[in-house]
C-alpha atoms as a PDB file:
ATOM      1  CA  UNK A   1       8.644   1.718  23.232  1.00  0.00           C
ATOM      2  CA  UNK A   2       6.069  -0.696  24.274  1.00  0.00           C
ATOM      3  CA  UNK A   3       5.593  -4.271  22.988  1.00  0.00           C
ATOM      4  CA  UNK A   4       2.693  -3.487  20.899  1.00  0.00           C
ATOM      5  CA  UNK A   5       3.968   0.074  19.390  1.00  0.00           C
ATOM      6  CA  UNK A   6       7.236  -2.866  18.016  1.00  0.00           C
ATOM      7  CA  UNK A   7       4.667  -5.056  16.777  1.00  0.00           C
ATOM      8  CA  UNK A   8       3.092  -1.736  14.700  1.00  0.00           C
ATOM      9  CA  UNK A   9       6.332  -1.204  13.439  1.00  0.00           C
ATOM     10  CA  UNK A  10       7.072  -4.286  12.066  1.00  0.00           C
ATOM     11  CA  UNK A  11       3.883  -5.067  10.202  1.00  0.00           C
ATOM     12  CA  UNK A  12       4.275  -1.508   8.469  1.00  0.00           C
ATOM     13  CA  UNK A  13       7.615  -2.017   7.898  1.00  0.00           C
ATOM     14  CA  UNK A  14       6.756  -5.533   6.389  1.00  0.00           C
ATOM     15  CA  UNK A  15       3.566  -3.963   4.314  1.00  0.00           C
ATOM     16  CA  UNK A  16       6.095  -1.152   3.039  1.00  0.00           C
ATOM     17  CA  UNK A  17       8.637  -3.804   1.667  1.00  0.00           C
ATOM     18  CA  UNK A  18       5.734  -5.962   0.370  1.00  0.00           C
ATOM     19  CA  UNK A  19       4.600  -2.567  -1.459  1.00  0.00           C
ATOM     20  CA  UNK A  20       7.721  -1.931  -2.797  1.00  0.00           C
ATOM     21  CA  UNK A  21       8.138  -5.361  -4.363  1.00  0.00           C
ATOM     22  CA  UNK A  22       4.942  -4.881  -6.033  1.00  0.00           C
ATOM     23  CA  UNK A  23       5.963  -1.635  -7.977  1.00  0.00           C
ATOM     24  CA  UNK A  24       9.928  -3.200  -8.274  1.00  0.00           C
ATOM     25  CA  UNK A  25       9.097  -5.913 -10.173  1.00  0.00           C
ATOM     26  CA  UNK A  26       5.894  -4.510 -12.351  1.00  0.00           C
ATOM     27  CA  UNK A  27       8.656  -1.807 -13.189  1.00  0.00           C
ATOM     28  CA  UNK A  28      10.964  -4.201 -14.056  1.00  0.00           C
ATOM     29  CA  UNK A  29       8.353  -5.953 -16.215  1.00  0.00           C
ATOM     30  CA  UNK A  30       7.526  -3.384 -18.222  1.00  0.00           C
ATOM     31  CA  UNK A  31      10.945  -2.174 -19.008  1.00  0.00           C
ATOM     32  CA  UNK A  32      11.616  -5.180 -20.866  1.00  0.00           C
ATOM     33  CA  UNK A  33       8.499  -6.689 -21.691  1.00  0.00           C
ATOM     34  CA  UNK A  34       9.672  -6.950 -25.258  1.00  0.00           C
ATOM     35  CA  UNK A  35      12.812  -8.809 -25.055  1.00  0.00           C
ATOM     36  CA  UNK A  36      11.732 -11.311 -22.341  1.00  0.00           C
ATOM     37  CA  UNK A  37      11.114 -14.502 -23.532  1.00  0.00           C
ATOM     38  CA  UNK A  38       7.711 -16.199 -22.924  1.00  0.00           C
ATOM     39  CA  UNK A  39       9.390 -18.058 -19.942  1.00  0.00           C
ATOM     40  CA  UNK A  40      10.759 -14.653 -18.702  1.00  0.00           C
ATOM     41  CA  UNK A  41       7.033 -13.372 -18.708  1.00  0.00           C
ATOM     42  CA  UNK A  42       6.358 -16.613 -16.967  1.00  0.00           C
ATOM     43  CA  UNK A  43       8.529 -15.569 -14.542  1.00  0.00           C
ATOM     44  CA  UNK A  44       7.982 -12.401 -13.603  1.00  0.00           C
ATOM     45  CA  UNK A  45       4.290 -12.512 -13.225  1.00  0.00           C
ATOM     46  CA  UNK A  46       5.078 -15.354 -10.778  1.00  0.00           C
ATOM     47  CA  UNK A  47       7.323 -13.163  -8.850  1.00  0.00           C
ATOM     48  CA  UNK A  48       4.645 -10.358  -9.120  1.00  0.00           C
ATOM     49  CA  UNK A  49       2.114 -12.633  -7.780  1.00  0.00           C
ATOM     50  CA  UNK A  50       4.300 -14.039  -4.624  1.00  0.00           C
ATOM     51  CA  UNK A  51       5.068 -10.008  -3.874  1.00  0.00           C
ATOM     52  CA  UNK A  52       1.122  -9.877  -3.846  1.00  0.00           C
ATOM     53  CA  UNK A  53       0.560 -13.004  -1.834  1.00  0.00           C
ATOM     54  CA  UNK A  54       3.159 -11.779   0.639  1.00  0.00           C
ATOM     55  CA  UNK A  55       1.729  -8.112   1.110  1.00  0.00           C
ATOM     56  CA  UNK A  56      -2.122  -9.941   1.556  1.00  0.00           C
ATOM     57  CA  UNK A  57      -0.295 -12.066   4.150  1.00  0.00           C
ATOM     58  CA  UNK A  58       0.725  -9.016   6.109  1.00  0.00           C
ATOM     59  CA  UNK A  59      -2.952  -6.891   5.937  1.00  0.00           C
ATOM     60  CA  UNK A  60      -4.153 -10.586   6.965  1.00  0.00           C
ATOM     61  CA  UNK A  61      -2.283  -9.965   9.851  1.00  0.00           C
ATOM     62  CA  UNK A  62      -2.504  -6.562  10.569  1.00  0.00           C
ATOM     63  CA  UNK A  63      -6.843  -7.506  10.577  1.00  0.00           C
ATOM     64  CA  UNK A  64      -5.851  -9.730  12.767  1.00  0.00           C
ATOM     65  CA  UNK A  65      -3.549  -8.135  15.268  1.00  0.00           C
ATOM     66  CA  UNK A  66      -6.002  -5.807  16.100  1.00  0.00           C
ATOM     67  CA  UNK A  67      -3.399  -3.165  17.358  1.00  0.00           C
ATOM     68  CA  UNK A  68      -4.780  -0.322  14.639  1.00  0.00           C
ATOM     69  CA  UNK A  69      -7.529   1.964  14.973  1.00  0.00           C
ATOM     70  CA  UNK A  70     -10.090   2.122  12.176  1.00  0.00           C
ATOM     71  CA  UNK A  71      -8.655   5.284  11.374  1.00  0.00           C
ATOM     72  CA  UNK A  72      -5.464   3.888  11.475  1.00  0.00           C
ATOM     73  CA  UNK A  73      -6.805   1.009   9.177  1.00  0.00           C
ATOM     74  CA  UNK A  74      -8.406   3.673   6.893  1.00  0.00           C
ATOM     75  CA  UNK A  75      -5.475   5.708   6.321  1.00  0.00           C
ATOM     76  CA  UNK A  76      -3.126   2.609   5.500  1.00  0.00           C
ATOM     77  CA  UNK A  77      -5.693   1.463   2.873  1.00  0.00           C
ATOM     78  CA  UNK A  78      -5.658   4.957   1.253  1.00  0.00           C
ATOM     79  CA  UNK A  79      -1.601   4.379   1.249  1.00  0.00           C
ATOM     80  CA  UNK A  80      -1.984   1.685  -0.733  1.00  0.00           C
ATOM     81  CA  UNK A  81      -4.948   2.571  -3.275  1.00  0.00           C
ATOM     82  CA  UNK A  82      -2.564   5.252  -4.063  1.00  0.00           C
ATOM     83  CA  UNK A  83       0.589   2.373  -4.320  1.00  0.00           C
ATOM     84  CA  UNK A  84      -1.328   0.254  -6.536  1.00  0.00           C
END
């Protein structure tokens, strides 16, 4: 596997985790949204937020890397219109 086919990997492994955190902790959110506390809202919107930061980190990367085709680009960003 060649250096850049790793580097690939990673940054879609990395956008997949960041993805998942998203839904994780919105799911967890709304499961309890009526027993948290103010705070707890607090909270988890923060953690909802840092799960967003992180996955705009990672497409700020993957623009940048260069290593994806624009149909490569495309088909990620329909991946994750359908995610969010």
């Amino acid at each position: 596997m060649s250096k850049e086919e790793n580097i690939k990997d990673l940054v879609l492994i990395q956008l997949n985790e960041d993805m998942a955190c998203i839904k994780e902790r919105i799911e967890e959110y709304i499961q309890g949204f009526n027993s948290y506390t103010f705070e707890e809202k607090l909270m988890f919107g923060q953690g909802i937020m840092t799960c967003v930061d992180n996955a705009r980190y990672t497409l700020f990367i993957l623009e940048r890397v260069n290593l994806f085709s624009k149909q490569e680009k495309d088909k990620l960003a329909n991946i994750i219109k359908k995610n969010c």
